[in-house]
PDB file of N, CA and C in Angstrom:
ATOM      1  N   UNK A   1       0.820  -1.191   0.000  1.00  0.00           N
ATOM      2  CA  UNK A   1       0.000   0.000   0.000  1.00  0.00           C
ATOM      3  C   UNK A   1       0.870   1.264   0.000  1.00  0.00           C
ATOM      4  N   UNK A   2       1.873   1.443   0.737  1.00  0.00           N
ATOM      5  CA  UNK A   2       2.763   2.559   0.922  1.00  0.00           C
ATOM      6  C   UNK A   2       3.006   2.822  -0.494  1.00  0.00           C
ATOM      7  N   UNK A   3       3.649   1.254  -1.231  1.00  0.00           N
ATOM      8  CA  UNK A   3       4.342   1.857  -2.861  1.00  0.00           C
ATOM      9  C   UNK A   3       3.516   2.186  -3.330  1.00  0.00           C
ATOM     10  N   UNK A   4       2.072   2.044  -3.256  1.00  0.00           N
ATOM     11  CA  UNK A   4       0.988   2.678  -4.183  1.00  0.00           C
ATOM     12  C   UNK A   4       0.521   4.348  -4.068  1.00  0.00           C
ATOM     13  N   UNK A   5       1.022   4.176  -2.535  1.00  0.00           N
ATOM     14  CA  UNK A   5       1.038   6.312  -2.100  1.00  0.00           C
ATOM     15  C   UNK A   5       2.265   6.727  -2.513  1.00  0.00           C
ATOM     16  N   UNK A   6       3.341   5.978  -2.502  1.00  0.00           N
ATOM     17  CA  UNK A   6       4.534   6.520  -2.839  1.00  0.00           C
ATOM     18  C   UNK A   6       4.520   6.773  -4.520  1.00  0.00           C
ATOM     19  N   UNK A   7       4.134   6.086  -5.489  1.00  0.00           N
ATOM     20  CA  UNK A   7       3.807   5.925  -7.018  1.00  0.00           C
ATOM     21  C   UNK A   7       2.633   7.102  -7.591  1.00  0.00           C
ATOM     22  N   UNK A   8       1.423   7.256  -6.717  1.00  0.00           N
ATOM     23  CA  UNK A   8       0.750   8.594  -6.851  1.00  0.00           C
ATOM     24  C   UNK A   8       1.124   9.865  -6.284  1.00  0.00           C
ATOM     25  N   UNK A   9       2.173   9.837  -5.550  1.00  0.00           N
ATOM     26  CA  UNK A   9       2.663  10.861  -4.817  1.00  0.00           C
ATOM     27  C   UNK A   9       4.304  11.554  -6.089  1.00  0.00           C
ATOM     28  N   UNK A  10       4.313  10.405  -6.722  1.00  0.00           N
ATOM     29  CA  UNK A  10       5.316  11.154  -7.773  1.00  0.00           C
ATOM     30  C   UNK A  10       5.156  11.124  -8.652  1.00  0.00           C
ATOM     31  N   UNK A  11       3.994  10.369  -9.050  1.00  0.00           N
ATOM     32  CA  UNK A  11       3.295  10.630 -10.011  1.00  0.00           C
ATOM     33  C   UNK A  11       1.893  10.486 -10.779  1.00  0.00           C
ATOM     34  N   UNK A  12       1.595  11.882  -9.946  1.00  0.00           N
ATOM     35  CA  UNK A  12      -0.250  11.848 -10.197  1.00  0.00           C
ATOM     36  C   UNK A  12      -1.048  11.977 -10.939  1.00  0.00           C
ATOM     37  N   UNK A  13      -0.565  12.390 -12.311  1.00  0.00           N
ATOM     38  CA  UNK A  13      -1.570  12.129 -13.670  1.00  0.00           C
ATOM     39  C   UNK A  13      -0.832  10.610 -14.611  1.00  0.00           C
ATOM     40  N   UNK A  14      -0.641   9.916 -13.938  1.00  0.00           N
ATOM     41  CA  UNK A  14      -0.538   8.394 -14.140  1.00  0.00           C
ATOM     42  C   UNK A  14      -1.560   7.537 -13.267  1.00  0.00           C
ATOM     43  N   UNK A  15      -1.466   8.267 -12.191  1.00  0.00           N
ATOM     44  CA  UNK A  15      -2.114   7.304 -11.505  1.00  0.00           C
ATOM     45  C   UNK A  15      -3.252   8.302 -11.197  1.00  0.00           C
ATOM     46  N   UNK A  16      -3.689   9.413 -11.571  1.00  0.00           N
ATOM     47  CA  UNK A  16      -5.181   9.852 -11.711  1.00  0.00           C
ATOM     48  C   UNK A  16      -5.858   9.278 -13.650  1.00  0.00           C
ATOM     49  N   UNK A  17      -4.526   8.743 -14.356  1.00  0.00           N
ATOM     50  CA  UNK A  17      -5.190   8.410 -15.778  1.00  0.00           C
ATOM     51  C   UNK A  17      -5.848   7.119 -15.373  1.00  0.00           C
ATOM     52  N   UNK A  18      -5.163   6.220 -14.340  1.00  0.00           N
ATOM     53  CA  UNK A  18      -5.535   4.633 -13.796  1.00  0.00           C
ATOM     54  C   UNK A  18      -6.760   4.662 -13.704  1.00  0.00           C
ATOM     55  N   UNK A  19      -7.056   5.825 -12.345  1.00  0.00           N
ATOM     56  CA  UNK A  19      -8.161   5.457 -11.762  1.00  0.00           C
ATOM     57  C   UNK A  19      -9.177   6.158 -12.585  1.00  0.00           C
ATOM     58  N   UNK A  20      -9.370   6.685 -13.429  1.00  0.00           N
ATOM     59  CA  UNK A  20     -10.573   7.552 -14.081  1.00  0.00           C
ATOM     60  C   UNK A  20     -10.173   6.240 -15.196  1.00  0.00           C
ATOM     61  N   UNK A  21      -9.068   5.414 -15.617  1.00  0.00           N
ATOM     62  CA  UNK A  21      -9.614   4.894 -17.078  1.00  0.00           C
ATOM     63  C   UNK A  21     -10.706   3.234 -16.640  1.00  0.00           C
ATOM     64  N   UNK A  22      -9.968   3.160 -15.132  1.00  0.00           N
ATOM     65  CA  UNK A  22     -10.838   1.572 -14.516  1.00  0.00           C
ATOM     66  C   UNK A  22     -11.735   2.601 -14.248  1.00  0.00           C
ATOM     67  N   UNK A  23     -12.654   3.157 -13.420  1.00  0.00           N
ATOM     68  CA  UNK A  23     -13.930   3.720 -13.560  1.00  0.00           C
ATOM     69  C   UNK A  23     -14.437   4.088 -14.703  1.00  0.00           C
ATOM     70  N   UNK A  24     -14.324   4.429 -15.838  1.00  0.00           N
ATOM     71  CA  UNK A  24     -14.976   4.511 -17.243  1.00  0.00           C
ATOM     72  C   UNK A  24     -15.154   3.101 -17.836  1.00  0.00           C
ATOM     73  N   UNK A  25     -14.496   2.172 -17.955  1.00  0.00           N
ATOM     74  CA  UNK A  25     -14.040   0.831 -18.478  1.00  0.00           C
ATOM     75  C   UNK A  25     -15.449   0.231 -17.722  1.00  0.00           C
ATOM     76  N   UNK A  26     -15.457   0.630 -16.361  1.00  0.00           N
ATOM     77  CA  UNK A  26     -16.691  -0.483 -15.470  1.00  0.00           C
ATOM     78  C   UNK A  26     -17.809   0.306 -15.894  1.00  0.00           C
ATOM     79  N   UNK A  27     -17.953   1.654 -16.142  1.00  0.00           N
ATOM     80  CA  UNK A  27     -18.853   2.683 -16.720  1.00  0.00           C
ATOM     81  C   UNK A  27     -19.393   1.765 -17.791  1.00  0.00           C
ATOM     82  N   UNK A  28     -18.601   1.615 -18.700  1.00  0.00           N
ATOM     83  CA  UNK A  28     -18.928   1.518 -20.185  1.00  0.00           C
ATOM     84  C   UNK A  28     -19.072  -0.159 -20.614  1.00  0.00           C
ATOM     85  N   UNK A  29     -18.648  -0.967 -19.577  1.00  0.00           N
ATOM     86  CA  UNK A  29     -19.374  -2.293 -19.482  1.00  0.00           C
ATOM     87  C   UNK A  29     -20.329  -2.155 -18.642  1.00  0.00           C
ATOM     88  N   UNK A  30     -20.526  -1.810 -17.792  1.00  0.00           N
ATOM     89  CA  UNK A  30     -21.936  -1.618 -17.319  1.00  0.00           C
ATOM     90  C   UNK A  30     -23.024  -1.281 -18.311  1.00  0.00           C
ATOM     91  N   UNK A  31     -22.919   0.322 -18.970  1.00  0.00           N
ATOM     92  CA  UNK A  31     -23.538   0.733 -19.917  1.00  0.00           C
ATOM     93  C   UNK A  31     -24.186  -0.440 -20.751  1.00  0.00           C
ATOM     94  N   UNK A  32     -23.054  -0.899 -21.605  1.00  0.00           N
ATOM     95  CA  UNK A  32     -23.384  -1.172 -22.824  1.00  0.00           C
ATOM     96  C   UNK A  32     -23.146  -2.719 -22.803  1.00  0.00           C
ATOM     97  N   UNK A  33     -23.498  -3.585 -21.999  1.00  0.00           N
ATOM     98  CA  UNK A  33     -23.525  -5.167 -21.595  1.00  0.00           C
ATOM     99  C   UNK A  33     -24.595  -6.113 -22.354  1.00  0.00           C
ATOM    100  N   UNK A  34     -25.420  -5.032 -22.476  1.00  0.00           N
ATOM    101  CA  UNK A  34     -26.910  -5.598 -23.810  1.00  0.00           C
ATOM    102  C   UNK A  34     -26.648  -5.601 -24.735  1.00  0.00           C
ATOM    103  N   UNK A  35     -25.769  -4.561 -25.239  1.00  0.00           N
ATOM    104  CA  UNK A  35     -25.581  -3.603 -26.558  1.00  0.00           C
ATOM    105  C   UNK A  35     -25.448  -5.204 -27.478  1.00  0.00           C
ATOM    106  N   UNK A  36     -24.521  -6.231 -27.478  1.00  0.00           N
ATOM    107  CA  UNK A  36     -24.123  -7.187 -28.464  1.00  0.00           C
ATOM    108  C   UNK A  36     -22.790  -6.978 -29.351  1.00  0.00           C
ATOM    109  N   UNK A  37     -21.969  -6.085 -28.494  1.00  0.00           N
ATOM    110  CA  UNK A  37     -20.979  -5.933 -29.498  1.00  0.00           C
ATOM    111  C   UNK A  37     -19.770  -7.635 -29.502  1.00  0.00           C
ATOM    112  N   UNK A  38     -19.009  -7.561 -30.359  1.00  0.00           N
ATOM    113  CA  UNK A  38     -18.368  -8.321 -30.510  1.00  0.00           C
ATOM    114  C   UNK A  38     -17.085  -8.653 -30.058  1.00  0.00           C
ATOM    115  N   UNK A  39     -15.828  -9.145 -29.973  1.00  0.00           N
ATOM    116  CA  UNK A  39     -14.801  -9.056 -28.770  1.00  0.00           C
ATOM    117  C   UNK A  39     -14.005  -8.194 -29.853  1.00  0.00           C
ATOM    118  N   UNK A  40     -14.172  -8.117 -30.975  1.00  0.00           N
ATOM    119  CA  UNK A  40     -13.356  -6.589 -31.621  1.00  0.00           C
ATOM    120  C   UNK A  40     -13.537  -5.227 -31.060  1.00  0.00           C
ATOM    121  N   UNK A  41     -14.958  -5.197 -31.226  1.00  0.00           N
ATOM    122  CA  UNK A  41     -15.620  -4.070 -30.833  1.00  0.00           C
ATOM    123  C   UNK A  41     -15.522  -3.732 -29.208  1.00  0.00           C
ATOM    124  N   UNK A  42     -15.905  -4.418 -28.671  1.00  0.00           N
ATOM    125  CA  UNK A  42     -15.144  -4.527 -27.189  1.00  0.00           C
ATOM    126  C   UNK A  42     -13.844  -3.739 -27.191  1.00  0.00           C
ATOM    127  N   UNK A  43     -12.896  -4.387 -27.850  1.00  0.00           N
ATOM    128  CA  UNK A  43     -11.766  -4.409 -27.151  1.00  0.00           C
ATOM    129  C   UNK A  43     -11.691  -2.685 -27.947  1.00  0.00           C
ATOM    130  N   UNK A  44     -11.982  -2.641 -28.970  1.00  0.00           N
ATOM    131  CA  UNK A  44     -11.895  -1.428 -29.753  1.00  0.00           C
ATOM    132  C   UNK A  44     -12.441   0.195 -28.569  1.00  0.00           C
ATOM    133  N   UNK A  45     -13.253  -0.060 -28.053  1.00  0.00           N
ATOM    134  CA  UNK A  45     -14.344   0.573 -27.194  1.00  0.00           C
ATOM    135  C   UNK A  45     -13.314   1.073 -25.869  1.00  0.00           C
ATOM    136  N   UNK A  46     -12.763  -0.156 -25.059  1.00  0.00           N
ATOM    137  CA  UNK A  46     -11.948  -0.348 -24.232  1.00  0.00           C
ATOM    138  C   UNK A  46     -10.817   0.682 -24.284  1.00  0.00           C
ATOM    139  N   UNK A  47     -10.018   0.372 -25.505  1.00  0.00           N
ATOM    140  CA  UNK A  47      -8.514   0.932 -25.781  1.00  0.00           C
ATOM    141  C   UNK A  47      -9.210   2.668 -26.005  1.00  0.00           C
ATOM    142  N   UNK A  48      -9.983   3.297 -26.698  1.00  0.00           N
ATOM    143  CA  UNK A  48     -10.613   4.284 -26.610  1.00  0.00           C
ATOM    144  C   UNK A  48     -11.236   4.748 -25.668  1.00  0.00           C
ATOM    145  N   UNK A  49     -11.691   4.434 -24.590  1.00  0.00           N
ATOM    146  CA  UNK A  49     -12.220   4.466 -23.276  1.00  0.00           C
ATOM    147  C   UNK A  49     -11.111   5.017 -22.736  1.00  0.00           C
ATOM    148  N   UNK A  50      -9.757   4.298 -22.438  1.00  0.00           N
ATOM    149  CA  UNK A  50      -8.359   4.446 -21.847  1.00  0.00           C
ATOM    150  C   UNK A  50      -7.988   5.704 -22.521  1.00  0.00           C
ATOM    151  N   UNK A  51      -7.767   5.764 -23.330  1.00  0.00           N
ATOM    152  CA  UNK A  51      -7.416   6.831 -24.595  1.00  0.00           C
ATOM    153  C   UNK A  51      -8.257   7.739 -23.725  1.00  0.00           C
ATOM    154  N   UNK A  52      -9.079   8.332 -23.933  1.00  0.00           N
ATOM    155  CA  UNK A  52      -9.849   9.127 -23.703  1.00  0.00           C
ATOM    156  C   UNK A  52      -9.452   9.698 -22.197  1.00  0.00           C
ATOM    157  N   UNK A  53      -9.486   8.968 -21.423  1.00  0.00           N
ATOM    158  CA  UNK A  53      -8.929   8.662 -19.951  1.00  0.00           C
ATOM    159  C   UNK A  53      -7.874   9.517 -20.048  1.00  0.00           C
ATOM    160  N   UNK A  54      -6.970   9.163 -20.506  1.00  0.00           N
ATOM    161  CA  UNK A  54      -5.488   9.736 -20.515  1.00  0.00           C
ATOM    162  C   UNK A  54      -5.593  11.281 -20.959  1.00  0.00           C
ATOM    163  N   UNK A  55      -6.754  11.326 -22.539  1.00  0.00           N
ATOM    164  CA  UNK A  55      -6.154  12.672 -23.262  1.00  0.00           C
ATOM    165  C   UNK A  55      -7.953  13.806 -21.883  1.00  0.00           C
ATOM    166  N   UNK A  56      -8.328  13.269 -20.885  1.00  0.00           N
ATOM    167  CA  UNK A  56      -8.838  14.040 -19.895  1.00  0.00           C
ATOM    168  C   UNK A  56      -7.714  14.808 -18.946  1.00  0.00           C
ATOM    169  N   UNK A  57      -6.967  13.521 -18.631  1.00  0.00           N
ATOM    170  CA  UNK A  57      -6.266  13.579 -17.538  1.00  0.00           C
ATOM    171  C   UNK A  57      -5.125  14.846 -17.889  1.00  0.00           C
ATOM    172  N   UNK A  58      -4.741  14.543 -19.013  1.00  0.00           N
ATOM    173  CA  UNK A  58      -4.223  15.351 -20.027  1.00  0.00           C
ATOM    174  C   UNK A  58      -4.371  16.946 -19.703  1.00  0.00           C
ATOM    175  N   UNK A  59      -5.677  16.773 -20.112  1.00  0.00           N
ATOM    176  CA  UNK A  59      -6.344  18.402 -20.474  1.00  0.00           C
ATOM    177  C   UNK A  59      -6.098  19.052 -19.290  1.00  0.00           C
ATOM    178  N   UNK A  60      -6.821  18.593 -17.953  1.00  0.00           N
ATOM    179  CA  UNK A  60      -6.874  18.981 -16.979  1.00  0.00           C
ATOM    180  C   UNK A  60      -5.543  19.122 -16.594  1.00  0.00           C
ATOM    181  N   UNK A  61      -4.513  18.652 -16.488  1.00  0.00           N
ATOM    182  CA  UNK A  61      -3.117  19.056 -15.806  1.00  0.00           C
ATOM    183  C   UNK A  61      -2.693  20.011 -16.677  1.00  0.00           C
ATOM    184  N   UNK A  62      -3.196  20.670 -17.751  1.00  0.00           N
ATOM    185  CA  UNK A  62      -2.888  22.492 -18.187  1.00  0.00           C
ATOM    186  C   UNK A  62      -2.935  23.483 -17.225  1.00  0.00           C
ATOM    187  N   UNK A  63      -4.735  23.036 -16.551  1.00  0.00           N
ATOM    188  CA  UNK A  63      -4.470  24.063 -15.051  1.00  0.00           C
ATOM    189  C   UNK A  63      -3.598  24.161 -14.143  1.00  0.00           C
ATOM    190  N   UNK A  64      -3.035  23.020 -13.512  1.00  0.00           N
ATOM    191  CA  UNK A  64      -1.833  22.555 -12.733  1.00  0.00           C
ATOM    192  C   UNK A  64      -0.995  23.441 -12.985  1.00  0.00           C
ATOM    193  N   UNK A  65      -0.511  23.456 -14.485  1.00  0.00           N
ATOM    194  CA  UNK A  65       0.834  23.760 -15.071  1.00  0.00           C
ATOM    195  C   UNK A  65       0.614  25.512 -14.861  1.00  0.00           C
ATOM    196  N   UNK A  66      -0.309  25.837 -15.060  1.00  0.00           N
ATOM    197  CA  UNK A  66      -0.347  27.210 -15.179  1.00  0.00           C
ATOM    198  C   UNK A  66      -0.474  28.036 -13.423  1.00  0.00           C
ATOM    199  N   UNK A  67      -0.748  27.111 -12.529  1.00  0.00           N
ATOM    200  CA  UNK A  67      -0.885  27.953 -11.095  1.00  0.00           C
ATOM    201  C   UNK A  67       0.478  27.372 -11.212  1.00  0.00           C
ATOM    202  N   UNK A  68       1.221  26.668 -11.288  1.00  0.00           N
ATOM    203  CA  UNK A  68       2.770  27.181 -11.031  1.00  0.00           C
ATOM    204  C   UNK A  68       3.619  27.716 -11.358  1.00  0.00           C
ATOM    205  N   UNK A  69       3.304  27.719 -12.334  1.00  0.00           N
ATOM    206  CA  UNK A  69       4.215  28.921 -13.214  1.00  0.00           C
ATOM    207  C   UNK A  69       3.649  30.469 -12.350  1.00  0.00           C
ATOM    208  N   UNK A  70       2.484  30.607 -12.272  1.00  0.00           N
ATOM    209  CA  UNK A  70       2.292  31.689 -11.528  1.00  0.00           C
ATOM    210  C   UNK A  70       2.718  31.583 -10.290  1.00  0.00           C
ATOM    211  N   UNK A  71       2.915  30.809  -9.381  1.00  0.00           N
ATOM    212  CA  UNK A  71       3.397  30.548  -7.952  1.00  0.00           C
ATOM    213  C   UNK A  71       4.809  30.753  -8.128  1.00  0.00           C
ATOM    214  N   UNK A  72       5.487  30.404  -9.229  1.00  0.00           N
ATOM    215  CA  UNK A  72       6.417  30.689  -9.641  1.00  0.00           C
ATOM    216  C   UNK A  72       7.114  32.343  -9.675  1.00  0.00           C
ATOM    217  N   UNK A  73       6.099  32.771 -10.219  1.00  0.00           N
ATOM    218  CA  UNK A  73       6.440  33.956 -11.028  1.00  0.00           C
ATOM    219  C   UNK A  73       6.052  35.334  -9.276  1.00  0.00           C
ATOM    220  N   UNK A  74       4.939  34.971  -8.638  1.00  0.00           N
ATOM    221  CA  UNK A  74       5.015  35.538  -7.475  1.00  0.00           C
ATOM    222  C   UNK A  74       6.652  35.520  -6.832  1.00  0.00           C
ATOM    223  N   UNK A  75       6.911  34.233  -6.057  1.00  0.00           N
ATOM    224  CA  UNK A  75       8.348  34.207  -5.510  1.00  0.00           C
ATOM    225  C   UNK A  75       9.407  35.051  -6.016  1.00  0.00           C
TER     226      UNK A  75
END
């Protein structure tokens, strides 16, 4: 457990892409479990799910970047 605080503690848009891409993944099998897709389509759905995950996690650490540069620029 420690290496898992120690691993988000140095690095948190890896391990904030983890946990938002397994919560979308259970999202989107939950969702769509009727739907009938096929294990292409699945897996196709999946890898884009993750994708997606990442280019969020992405977006959002612009704000990050920009209060430090200003925290920066105060000092």
């Amino acid at each position: 457990m420690e290496r898992l605080k120690t691993f988000a503690t140095n690095h948190p848009q890896i391990a904030s892409w983890v946990v938002l891409a397994i919560g979308m993944v259970i999202i989107l099998i939950w969702a769509a479990r009727d739907v009938g897709f096929t294990a292409g389509q699945w897996l196709a759905m999946v890898i884009t799910t993750i994708l997606l995950a990442g280019a969020s996690v992405w977006i959002l650490g612009w704000g990050d970047e920009d209060e430090a540069e200003a925290t920066d620029e105060a000092e």
